[in-house]
C-alpha atoms as a PDB file:
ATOM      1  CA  UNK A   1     101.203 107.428  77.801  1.00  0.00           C
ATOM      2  CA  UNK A   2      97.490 106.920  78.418  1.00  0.00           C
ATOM      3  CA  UNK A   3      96.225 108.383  81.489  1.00  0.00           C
ATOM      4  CA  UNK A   4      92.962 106.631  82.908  1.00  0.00           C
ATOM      5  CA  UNK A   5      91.217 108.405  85.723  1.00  0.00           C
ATOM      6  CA  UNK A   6      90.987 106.446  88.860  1.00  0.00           C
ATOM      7  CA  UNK A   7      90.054 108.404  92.135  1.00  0.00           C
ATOM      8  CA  UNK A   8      90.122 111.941  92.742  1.00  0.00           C
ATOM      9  CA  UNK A   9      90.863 113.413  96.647  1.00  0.00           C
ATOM     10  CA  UNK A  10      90.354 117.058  98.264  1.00  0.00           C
ATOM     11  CA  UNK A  11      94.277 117.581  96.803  1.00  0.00           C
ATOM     12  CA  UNK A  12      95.044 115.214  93.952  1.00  0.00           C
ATOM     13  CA  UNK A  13      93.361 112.954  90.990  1.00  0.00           C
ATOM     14  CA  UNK A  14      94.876 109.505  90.449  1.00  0.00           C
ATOM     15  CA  UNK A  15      95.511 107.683  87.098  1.00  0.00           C
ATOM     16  CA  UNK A  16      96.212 104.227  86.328  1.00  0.00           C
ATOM     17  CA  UNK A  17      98.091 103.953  83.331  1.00  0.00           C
ATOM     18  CA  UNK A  18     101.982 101.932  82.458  1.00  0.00           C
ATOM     19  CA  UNK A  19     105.255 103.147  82.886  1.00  0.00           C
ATOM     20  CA  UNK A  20     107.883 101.413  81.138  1.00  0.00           C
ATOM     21  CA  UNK A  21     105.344  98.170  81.115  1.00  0.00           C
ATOM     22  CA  UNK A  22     105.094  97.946  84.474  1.00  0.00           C
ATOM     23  CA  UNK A  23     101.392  99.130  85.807  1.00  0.00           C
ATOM     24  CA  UNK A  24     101.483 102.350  87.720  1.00  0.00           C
ATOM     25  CA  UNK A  25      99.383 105.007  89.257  1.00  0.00           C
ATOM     26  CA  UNK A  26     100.094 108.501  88.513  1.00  0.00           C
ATOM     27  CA  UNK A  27      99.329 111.226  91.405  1.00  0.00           C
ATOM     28  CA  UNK A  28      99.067 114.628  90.221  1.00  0.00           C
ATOM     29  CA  UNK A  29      98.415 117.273  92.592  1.00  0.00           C
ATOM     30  CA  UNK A  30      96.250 119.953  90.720  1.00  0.00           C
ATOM     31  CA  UNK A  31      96.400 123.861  91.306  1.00  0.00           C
ATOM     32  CA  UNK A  32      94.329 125.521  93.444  1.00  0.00           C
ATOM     33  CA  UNK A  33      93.007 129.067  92.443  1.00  0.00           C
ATOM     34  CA  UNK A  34      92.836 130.845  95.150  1.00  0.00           C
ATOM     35  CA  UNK A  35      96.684 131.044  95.358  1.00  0.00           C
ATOM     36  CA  UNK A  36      99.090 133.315  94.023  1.00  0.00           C
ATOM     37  CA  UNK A  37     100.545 131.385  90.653  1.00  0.00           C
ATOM     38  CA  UNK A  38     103.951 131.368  91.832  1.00  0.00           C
ATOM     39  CA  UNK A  39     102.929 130.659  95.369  1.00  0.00           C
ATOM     40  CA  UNK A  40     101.287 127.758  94.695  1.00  0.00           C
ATOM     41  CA  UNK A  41     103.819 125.945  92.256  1.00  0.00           C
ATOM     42  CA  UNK A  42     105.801 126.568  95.019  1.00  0.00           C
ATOM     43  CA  UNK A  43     104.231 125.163  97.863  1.00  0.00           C
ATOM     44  CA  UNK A  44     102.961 122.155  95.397  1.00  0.00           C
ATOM     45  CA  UNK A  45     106.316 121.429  94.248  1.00  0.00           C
ATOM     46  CA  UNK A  46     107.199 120.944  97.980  1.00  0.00           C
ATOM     47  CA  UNK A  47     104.478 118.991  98.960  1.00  0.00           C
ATOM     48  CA  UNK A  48     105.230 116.305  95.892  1.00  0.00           C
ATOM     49  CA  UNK A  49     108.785 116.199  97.459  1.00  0.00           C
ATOM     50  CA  UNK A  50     108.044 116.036 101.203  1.00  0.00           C
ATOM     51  CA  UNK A  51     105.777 113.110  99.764  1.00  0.00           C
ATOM     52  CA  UNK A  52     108.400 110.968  97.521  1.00  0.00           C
ATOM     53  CA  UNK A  53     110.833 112.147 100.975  1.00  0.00           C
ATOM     54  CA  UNK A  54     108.968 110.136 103.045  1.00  0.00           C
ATOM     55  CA  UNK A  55     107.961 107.133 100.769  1.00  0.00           C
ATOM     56  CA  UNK A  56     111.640 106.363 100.283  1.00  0.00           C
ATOM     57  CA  UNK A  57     112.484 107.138 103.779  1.00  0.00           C
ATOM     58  CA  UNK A  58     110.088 104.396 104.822  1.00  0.00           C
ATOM     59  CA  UNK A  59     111.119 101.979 102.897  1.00  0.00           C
ATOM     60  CA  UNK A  60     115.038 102.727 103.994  1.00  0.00           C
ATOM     61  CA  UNK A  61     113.432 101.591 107.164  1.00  0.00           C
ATOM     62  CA  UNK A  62     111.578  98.854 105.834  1.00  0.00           C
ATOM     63  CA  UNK A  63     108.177 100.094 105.834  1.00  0.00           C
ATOM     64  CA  UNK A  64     106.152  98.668 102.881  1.00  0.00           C
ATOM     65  CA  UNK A  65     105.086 101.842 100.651  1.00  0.00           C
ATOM     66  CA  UNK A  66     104.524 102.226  96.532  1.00  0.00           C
ATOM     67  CA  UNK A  67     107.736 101.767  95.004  1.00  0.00           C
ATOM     68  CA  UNK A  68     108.124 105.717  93.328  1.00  0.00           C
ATOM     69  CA  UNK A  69     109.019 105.483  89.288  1.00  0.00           C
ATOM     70  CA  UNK A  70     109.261 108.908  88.380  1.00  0.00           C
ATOM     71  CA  UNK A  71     108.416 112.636  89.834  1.00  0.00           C
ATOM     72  CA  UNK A  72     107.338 115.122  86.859  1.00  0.00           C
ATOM     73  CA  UNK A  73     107.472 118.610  88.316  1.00  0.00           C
ATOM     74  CA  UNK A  74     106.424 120.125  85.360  1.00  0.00           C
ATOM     75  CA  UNK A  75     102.621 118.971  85.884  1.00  0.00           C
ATOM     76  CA  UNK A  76     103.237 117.588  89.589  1.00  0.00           C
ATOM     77  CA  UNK A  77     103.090 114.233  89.147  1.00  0.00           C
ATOM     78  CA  UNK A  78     104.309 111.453  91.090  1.00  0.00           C
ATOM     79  CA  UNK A  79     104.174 108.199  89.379  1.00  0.00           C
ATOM     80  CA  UNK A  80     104.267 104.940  91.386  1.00  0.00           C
ATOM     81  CA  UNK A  81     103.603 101.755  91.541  1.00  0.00           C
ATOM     82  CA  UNK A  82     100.433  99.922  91.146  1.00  0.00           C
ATOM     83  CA  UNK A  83      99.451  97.229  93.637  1.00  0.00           C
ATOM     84  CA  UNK A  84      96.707  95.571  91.849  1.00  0.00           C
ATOM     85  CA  UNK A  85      96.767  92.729  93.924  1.00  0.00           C
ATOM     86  CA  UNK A  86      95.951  94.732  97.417  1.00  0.00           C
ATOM     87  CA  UNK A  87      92.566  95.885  99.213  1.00  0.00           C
ATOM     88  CA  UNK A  88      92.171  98.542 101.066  1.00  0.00           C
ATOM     89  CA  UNK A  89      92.444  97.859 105.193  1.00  0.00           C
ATOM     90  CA  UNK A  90      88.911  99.844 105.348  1.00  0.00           C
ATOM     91  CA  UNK A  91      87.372  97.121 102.768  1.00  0.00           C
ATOM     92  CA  UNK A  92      89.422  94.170 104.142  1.00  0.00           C
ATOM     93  CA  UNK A  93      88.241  95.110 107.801  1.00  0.00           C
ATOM     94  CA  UNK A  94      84.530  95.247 106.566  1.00  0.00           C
ATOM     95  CA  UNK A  95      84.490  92.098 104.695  1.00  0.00           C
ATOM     96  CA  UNK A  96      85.923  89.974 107.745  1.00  0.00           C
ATOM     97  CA  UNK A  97      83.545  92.277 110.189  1.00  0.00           C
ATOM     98  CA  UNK A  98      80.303  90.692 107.696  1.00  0.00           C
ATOM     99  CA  UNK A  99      82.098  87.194 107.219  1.00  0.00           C
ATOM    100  CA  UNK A 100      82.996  86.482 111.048  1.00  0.00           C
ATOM    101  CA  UNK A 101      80.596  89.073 113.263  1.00  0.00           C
ATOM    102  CA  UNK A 102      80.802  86.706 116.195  1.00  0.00           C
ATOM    103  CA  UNK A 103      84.720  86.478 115.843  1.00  0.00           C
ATOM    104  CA  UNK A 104      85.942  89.081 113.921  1.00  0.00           C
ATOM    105  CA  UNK A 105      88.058  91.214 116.479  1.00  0.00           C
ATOM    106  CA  UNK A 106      90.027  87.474 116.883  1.00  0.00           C
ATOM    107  CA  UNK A 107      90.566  87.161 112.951  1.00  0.00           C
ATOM    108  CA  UNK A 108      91.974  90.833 112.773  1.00  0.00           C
ATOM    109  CA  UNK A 109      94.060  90.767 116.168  1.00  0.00           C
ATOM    110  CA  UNK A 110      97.079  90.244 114.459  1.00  0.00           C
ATOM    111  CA  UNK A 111      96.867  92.287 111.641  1.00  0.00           C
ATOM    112  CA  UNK A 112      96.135  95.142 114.200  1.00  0.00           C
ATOM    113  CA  UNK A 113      99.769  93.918 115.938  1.00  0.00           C
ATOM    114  CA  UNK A 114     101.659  94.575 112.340  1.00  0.00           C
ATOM    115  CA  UNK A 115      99.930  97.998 112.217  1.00  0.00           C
ATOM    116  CA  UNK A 116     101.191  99.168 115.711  1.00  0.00           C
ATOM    117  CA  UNK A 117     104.668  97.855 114.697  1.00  0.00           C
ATOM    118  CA  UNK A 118     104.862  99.708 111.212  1.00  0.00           C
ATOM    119  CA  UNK A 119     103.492 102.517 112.956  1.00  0.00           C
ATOM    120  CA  UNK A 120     105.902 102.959 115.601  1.00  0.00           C
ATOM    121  CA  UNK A 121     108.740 102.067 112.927  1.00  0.00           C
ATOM    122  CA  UNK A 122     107.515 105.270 111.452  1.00  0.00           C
ATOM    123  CA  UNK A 123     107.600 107.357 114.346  1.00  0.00           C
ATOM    124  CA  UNK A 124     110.694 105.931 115.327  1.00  0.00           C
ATOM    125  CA  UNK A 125     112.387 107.466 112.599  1.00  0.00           C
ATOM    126  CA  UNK A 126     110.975 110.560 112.831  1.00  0.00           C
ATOM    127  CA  UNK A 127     108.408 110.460 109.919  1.00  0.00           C
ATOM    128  CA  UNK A 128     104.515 111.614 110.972  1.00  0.00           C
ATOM    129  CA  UNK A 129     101.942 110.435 108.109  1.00  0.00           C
ATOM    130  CA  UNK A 130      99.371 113.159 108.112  1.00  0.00           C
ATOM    131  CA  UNK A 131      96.472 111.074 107.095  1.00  0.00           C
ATOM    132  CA  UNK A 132      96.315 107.583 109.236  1.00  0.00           C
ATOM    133  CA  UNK A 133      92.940 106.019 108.262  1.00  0.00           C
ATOM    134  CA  UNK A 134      92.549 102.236 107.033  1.00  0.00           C
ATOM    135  CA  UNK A 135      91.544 103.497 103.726  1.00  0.00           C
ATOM    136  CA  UNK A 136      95.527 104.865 103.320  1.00  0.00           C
ATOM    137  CA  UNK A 137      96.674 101.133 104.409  1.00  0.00           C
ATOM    138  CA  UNK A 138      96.856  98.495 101.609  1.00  0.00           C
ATOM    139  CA  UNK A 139      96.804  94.913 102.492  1.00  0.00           C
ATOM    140  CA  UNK A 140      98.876  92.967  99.764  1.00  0.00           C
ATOM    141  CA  UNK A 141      98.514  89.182  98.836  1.00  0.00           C
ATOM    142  CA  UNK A 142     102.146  88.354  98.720  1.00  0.00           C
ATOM    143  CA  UNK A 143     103.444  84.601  98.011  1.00  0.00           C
ATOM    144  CA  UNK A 144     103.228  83.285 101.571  1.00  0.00           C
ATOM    145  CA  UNK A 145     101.718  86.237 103.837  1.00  0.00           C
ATOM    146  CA  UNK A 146      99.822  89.325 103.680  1.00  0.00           C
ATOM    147  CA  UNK A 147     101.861  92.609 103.437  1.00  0.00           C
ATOM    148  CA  UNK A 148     100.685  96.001 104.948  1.00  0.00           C
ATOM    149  CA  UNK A 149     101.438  99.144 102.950  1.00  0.00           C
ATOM    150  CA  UNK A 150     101.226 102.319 103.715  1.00  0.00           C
ATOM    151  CA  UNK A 151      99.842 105.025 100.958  1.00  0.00           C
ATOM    152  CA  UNK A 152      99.324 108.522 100.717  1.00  0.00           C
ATOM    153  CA  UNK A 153     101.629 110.237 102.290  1.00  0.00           C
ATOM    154  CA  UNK A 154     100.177 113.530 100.723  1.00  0.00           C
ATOM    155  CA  UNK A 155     100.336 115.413 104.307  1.00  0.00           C
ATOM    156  CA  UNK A 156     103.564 113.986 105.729  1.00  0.00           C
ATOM    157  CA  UNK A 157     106.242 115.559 107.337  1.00  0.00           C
ATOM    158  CA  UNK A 158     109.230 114.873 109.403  1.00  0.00           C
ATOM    159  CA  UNK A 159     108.758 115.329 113.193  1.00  0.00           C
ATOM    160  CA  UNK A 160     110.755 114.837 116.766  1.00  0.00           C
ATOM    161  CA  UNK A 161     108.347 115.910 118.934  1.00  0.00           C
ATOM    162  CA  UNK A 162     105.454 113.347 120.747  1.00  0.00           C
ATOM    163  CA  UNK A 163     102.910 115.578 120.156  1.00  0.00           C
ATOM    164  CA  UNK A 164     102.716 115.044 116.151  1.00  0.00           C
ATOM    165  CA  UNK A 165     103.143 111.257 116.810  1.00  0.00           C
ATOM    166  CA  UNK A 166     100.156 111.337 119.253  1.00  0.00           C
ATOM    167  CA  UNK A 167      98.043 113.645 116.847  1.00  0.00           C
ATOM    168  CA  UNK A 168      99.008 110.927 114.255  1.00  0.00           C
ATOM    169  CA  UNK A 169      97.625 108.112 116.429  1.00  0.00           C
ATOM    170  CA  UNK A 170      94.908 109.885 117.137  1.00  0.00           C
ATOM    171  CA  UNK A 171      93.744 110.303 113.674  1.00  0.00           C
ATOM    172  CA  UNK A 172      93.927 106.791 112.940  1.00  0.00           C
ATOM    173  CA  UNK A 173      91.628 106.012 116.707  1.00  0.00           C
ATOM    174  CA  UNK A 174      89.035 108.479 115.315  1.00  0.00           C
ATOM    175  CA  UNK A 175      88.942 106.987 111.952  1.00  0.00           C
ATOM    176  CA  UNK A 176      88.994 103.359 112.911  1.00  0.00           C
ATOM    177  CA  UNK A 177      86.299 103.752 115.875  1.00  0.00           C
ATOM    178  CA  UNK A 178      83.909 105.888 113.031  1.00  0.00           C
ATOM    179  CA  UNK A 179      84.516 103.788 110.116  1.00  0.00           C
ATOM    180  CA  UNK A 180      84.133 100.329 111.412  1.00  0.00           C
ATOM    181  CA  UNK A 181      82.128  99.919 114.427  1.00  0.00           C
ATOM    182  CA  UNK A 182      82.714  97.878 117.926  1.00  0.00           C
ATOM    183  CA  UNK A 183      86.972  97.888 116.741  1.00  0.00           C
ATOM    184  CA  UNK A 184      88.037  99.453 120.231  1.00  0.00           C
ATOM    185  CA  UNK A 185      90.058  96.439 121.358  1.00  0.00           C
ATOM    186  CA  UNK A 186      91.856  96.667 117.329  1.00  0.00           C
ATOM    187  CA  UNK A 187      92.985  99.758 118.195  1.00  0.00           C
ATOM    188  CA  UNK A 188      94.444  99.038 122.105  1.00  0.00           C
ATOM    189  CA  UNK A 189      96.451  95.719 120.244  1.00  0.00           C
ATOM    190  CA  UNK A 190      97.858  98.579 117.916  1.00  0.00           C
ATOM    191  CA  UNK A 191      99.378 100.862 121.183  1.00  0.00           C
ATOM    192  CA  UNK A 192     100.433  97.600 122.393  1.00  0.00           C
ATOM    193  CA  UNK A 193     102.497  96.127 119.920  1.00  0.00           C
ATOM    194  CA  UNK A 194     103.492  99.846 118.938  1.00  0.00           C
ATOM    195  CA  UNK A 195     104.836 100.430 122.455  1.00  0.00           C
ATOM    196  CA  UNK A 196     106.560  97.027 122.221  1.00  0.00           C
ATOM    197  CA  UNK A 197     108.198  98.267 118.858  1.00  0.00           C
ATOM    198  CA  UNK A 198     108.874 101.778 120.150  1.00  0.00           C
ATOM    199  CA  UNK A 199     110.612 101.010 123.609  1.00  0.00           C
ATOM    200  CA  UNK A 200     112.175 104.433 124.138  1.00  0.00           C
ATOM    201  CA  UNK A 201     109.713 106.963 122.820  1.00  0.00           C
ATOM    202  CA  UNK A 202     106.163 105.088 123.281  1.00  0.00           C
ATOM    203  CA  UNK A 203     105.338 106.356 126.282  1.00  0.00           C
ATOM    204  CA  UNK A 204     105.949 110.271 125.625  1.00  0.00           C
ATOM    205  CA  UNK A 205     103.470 109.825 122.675  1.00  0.00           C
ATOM    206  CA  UNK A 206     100.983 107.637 124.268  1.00  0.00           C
ATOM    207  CA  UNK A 207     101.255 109.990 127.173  1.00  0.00           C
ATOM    208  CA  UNK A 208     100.381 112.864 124.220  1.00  0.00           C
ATOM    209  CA  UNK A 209      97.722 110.993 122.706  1.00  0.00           C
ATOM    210  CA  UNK A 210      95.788 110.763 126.159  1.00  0.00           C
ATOM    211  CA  UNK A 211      96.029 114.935 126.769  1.00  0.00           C
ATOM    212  CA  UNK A 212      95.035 114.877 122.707  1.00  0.00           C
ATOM    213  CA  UNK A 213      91.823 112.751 123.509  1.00  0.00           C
ATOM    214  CA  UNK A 214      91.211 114.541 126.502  1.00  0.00           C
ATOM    215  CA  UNK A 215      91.140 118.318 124.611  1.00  0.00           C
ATOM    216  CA  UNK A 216      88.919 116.788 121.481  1.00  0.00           C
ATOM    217  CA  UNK A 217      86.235 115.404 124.112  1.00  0.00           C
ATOM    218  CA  UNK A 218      86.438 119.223 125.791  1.00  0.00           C
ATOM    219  CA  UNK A 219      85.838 120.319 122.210  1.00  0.00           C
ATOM    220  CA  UNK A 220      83.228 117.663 121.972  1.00  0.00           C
ATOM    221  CA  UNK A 221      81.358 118.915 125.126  1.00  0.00           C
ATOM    222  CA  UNK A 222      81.735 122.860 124.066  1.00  0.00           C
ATOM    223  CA  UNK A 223      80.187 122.167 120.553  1.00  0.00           C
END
């Protein structure tokens, strides 16, 4: 199988290559020296399975993510589906912000709407991403609409408590409002249509994301 490299991150290089025909993307998540051997094939090994965990717990819940085609322990690899046919959000959102600058907040209204609903689909069951930014959102041309899917779910976890739901939310306001400029009102039609998703725990993680805003702009102010 021909490996061709693809993108490398701060914890994993990706591949495209073909598995069983079918283009995929292979994730391996490479060693890091400064830890024990055994340590970190450990804690590795249970990072690549917290990851395929939540991919396939998504989609059980009908969250779009890469459909996963094999796990290979032996050199950490998860191999998964390739979307050729999706953009990033970050690219899509900067492309409509250059194509419509007068408009472009109306043009990407909705799409903000389906993010707030996958998102609190996600928290409703329990599963925090770890990573929220538009680059880890793909937007797929499907036969009659758009599909969002999420990606990368390197840093996920499972989580009850409001607190990782709000830090996950606020990830995503911080690297919305730095990546793509004058996108405020994007992010207040995401709460809204997550809250609408969300009826019964919304408000204890909105409630968490405002204390969460409120201690980074202390941090802010300290330096």
């Amino acid at each position: 199988m021909e490996l061709l490299p693809f993108k490398q991150g701060a914890e994993a290089r990706l591949y495209t290559s073909s598995f069983y025909g079918k283009p995929c993307i292979v994730k391996e998540r490479f060693s890091k020296s400064y830890r024990h051997p055994k340590l970190d094939k450990s804690l590795t090994t249970q990072r690549i399975k917290a990851e395929v965990r939540a991919m396939l717990r998504c989609r059980t819940f009908g969250i779009p993510t890469p459909t996963v085609y094999f796990v290979n322990l032996e050199n950490n690899s998860i191999y998964m589906e390739h979307m050729k046919d999706a953009v990033t959000l970050r690219q899509y959102i900067e492309d409509i912000q250059l194509q419509h600058p007068e408009t472009f907040i109306e043009v990407l209204t909705p799409l903000a709407g389906v993010v707030g609903k996958l998102l609190a689909k996600m928290h409703s069951n329990n599963i925090v991403h770890g990573d929220l930014t538009t680059s880890n959102m793909l937007l797929q041309e499907a036969a009659e609409n758009s599909v969002l899917v999420l990606i990368d779910f390197g840093l996920s976890y499972g989580a009850t408590l409001a607190e990782d739901k709000g830090v996950d939310l606020y990830v995503l306001e911080r690297a919305l409002l730095s990546t793509h400029p004058n996108t405020e009102c994007l992010f207040e039609t995401i709460l809204i249509s997550y809250k609408a998703e969300y009826k019964n725990g919304a408000a204890d993680v909105i409630s968490k994301l405002d204390e969460i805003r409120l201690r980074g702009r202390k941090r802010t102010m300290v330096g």
